[in-house]
Protein backbone atom coordinates (compact mmCIF):
# COMPACT_ATOMS: atom_id res chain seq x y z
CA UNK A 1 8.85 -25.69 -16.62
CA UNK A 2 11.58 -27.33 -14.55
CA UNK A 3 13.54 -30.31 -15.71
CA UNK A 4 13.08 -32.35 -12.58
CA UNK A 5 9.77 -34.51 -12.20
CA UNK A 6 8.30 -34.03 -8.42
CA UNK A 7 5.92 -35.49 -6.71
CA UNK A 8 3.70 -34.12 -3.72
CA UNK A 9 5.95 -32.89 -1.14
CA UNK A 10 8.86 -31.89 -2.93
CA UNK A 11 10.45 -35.35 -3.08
CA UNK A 12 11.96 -36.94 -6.53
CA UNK A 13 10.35 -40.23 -8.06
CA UNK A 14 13.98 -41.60 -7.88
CA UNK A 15 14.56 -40.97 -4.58
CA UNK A 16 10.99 -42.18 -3.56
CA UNK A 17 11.75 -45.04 -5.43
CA UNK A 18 15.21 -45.46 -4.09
CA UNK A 19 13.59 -45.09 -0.59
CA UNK A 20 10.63 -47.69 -0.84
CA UNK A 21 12.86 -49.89 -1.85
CA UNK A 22 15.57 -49.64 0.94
CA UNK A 23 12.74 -50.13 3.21
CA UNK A 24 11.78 -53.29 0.93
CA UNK A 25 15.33 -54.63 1.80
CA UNK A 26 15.79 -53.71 5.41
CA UNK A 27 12.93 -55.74 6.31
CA UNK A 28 13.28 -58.74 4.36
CA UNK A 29 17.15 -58.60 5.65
CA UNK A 30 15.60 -57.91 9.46
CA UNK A 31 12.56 -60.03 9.81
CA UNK A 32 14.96 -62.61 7.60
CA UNK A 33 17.70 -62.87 10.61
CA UNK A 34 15.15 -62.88 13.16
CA UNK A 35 13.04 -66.24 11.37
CA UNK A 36 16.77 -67.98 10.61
CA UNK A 37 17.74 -67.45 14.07
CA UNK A 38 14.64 -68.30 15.84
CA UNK A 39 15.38 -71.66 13.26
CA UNK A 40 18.84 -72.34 13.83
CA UNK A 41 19.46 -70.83 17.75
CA UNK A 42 17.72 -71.34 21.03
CA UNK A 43 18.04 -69.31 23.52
CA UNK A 44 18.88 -70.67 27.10
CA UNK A 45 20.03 -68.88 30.78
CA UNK A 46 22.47 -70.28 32.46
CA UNK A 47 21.38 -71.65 35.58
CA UNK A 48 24.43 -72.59 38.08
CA UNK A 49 27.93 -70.39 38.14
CA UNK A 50 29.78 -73.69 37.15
CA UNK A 51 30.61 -72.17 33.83
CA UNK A 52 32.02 -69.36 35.42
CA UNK A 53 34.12 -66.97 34.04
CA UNK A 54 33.14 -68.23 30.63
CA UNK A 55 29.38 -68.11 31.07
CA UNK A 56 28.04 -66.22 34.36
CA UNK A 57 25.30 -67.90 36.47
CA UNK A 58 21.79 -66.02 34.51
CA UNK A 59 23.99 -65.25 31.36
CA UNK A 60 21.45 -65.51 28.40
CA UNK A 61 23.21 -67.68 25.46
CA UNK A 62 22.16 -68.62 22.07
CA UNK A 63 22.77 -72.30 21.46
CA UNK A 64 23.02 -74.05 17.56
CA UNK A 65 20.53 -76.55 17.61
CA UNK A 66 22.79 -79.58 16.45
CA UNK A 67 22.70 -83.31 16.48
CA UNK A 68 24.78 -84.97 18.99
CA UNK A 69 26.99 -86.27 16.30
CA UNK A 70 28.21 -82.25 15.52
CA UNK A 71 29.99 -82.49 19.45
CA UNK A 72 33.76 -81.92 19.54
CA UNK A 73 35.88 -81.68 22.25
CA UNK A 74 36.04 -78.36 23.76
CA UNK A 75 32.18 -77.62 22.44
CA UNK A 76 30.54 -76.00 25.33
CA UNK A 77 26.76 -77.53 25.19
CA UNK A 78 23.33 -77.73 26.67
CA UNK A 79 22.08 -81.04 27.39
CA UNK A 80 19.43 -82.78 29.64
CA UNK A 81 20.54 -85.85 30.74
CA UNK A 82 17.79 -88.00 33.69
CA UNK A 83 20.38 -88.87 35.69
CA UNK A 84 22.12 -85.41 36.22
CA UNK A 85 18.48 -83.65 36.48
CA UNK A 86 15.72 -82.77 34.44
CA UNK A 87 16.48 -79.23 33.56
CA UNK A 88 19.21 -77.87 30.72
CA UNK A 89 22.58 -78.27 31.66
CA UNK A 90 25.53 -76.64 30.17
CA UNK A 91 29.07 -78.11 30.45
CA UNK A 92 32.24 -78.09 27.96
CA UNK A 93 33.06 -81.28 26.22
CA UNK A 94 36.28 -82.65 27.52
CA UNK A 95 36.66 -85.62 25.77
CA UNK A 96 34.60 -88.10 23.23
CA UNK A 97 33.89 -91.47 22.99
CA UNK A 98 36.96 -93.91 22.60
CA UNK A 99 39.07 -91.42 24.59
CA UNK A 100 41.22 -91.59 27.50
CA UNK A 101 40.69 -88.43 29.46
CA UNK A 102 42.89 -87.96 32.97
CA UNK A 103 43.74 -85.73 34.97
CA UNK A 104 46.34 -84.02 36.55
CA UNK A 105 49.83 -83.90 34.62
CA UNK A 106 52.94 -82.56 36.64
CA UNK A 107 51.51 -79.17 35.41
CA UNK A 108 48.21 -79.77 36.43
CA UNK A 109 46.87 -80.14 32.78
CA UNK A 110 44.00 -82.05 32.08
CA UNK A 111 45.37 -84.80 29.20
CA UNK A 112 43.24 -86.96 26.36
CA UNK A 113 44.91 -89.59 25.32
CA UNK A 114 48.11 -88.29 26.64
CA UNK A 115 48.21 -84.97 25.36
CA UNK A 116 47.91 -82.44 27.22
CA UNK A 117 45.54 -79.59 26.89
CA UNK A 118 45.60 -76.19 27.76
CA UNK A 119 42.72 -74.34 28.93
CA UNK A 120 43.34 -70.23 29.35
CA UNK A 121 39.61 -69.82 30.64
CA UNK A 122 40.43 -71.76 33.80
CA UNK A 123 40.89 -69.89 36.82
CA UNK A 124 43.72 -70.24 39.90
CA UNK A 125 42.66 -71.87 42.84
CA UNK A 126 42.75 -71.03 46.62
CA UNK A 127 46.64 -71.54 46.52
CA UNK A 128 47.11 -69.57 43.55
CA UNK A 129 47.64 -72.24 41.30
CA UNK A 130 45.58 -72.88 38.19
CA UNK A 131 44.85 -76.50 37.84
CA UNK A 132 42.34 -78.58 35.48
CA UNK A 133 41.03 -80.35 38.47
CA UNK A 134 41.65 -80.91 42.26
CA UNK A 135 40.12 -84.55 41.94
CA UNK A 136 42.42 -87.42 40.11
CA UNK A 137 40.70 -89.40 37.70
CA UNK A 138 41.46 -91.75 34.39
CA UNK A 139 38.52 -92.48 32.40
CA UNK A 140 38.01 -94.05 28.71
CA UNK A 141 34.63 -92.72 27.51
CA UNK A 142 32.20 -95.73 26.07
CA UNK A 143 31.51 -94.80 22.53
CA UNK A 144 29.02 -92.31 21.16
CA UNK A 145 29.14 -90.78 24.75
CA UNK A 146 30.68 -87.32 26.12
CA UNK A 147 32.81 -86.78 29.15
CA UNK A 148 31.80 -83.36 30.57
CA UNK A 149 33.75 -80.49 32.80
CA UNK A 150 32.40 -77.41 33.90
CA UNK A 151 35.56 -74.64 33.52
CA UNK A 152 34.97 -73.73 36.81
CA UNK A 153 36.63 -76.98 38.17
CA UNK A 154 36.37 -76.25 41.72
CA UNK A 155 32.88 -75.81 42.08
CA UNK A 156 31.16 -77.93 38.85
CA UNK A 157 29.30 -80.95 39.56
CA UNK A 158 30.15 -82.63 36.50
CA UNK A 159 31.09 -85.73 34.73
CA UNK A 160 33.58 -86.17 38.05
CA UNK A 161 30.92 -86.23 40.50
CA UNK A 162 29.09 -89.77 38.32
CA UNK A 163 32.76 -91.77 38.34
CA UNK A 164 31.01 -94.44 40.18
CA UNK A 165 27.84 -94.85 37.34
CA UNK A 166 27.47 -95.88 34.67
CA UNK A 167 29.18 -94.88 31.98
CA UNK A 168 32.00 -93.34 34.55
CA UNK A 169 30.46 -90.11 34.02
CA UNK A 170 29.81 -89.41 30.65
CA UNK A 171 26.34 -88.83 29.15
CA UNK A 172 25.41 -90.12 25.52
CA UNK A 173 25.28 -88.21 22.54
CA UNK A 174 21.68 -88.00 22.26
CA UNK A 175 21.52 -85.86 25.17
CA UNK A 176 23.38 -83.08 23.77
CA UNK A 177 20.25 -80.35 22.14
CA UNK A 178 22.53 -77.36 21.08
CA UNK A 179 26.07 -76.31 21.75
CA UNK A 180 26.47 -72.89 22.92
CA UNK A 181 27.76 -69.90 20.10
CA UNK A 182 27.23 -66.92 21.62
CA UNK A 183 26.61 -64.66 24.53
CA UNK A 184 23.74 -61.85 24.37
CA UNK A 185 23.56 -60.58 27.93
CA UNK A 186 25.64 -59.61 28.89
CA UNK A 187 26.59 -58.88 25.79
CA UNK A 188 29.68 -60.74 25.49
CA UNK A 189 28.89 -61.81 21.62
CA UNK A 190 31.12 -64.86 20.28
CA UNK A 191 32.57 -67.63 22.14
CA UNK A 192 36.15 -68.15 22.31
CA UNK A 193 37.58 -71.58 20.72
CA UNK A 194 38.93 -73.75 22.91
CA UNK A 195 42.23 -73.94 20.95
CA UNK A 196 43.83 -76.05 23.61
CA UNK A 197 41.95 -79.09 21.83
CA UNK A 198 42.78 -78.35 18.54
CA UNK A 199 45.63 -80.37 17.63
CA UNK A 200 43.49 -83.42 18.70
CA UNK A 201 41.90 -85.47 15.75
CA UNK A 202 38.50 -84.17 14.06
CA UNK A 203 39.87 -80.04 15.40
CA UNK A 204 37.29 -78.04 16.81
CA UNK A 205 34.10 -76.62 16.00
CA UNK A 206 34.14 -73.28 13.74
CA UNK A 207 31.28 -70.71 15.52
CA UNK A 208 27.70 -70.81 13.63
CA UNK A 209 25.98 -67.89 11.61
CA UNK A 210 25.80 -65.76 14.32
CA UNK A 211 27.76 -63.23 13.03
CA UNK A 212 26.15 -63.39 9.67
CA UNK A 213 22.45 -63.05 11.66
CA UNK A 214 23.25 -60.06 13.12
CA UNK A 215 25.17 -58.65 10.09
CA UNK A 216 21.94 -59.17 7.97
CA UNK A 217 19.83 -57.33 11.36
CA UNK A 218 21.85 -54.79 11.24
CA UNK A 219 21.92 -54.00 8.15
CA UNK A 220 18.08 -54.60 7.80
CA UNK A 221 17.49 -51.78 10.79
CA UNK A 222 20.14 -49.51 8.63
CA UNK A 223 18.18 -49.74 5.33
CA UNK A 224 14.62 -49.11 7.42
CA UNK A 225 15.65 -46.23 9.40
CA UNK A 226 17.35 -44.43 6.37
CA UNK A 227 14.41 -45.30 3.72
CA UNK A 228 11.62 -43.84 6.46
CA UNK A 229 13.91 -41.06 7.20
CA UNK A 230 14.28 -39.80 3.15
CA UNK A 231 10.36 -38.53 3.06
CA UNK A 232 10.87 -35.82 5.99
CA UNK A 233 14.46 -34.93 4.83
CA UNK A 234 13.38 -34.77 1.60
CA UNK A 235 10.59 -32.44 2.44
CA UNK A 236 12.10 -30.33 4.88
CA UNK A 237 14.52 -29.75 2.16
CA UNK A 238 12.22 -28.89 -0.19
CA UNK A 239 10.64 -26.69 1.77
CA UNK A 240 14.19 -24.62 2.84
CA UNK A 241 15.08 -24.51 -0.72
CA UNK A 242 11.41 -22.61 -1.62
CA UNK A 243 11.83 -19.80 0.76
CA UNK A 244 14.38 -18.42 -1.70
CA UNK A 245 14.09 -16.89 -5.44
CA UNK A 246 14.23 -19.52 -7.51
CA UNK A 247 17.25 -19.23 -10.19
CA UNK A 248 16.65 -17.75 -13.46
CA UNK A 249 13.02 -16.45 -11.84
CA UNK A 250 12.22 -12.60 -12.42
CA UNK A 251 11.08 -10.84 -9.85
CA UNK A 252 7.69 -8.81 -9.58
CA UNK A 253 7.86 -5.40 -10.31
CA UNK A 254 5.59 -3.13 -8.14
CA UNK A 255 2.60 -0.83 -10.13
């Protein structure tokens, strides 16, 4: 009698074991990311090019749902704000309240509160030259509000085109319903920091969980895929490995 317990099929108890329970913890891990996601992110499409060439006009994003509070300069969010439309918006938060926020410098820089910032996602203008905005301004944002700039400062309607209202352009807080952490299509994963704003007080925003999401869906897919595939191996194996003499068998002598 053979050492090795079987069950139907040819498989081991271990490795049926083994395989049950990788499928056990591919799905919690996979239906696990999925639920925190679906809590943490909301997905949005980008609806005008004026985020261009960091977020493409129909780019799908994933946005952390945060509280206004969360915002720091450089953050690129979605808002809805009355005044600027009904619909989601997304812009990149150039300064916050209490700031003063101008534009140009000699090297066409924006500045907050005299510093200057540099933004590598910009792109030149007609001339060739890469500036932070074509229109002048100085404004100190009211507090708990947001002065906002698409990065594609030659075509963005942003906080430059509401100078004259209230607020000179900025839009409160409360607007603000998730800043933006990722791209999924196309799949451009991970926003880049906005380092320029940095060395400004309270930094800049670390990214969210999305990496750790789609570790965990990953993996969860992984674990599935190889648990279902052990049965069929397993038997296909077992049924190689019977076409030969088995060792230490004697074989049938003819009458």
């Amino acid at each position: 009698m053979s050492g090795t317990i079987r069950t139907k099929g040819g498989r081991g108890r271990l490795g049926s074991v083994l395989s049950g329970l990788a499928v056990a913890v591919g799905c919690v891990l996979f239906l696990g990311g999925f639920v925190w996601g679906a809590v943490l992110y909301q997905p949005y499409t980008v609806p005008t090019d004026s985020m261009t060439p960091t977020l493409d006009v129909g780019s799908k994003i994933l946005a952390q749902r945060i509280d206004g509070d969360e915002v720091r300069r450089g953050d690129v969010v979605v808002f809805i704000d009355p005044v600027w439309g009904s619909s989601p918006m997304v812009k990149r938060v150039a300064a916050v309240g209490g700031d003063t926020v101008a534009c140009c410098d000699r090297d066409g820089r924006l500045t907050v509160n005299g510093k200057p910032v540099d933004e590598p996602y910009l792109r030149p203008g007609p001339g060739g030259r890469t500036i932070a905005s074509g229109q002048e301004f100085s404004v100190t944002v009211p507090r708990d509000n947001l002065f906002l700039l698409g990065d594609d400062r030659h075509t963005s309607l942003d906080s430059r085109t509401h100078l004259e209202e209230a607020g000179q352009g900025s839009v409160p807080r409360s607007t603000v319903v998730g800043r933006v952490d990722a791209v999924v299509w196309p799949a451009k994963g991970l926003l880049e920091p906005a380092e320029g704003f940095a060395g400004l007080p309270g930094g800049i925003s670390r990214p969210g969980p999305f990496k750790t999401l789609l570790a965990a869906i990953t993996a969860g897919t992984v674990l599935i895929l190889a648990g279902a595939a052990y049965g069929p191996v397993a038997a296909r194996l077992g049924r190689s490995r019977s076409g030969g003499p088995r060792p230490g068998a004697r074989e049938k002598v003819g009458a």
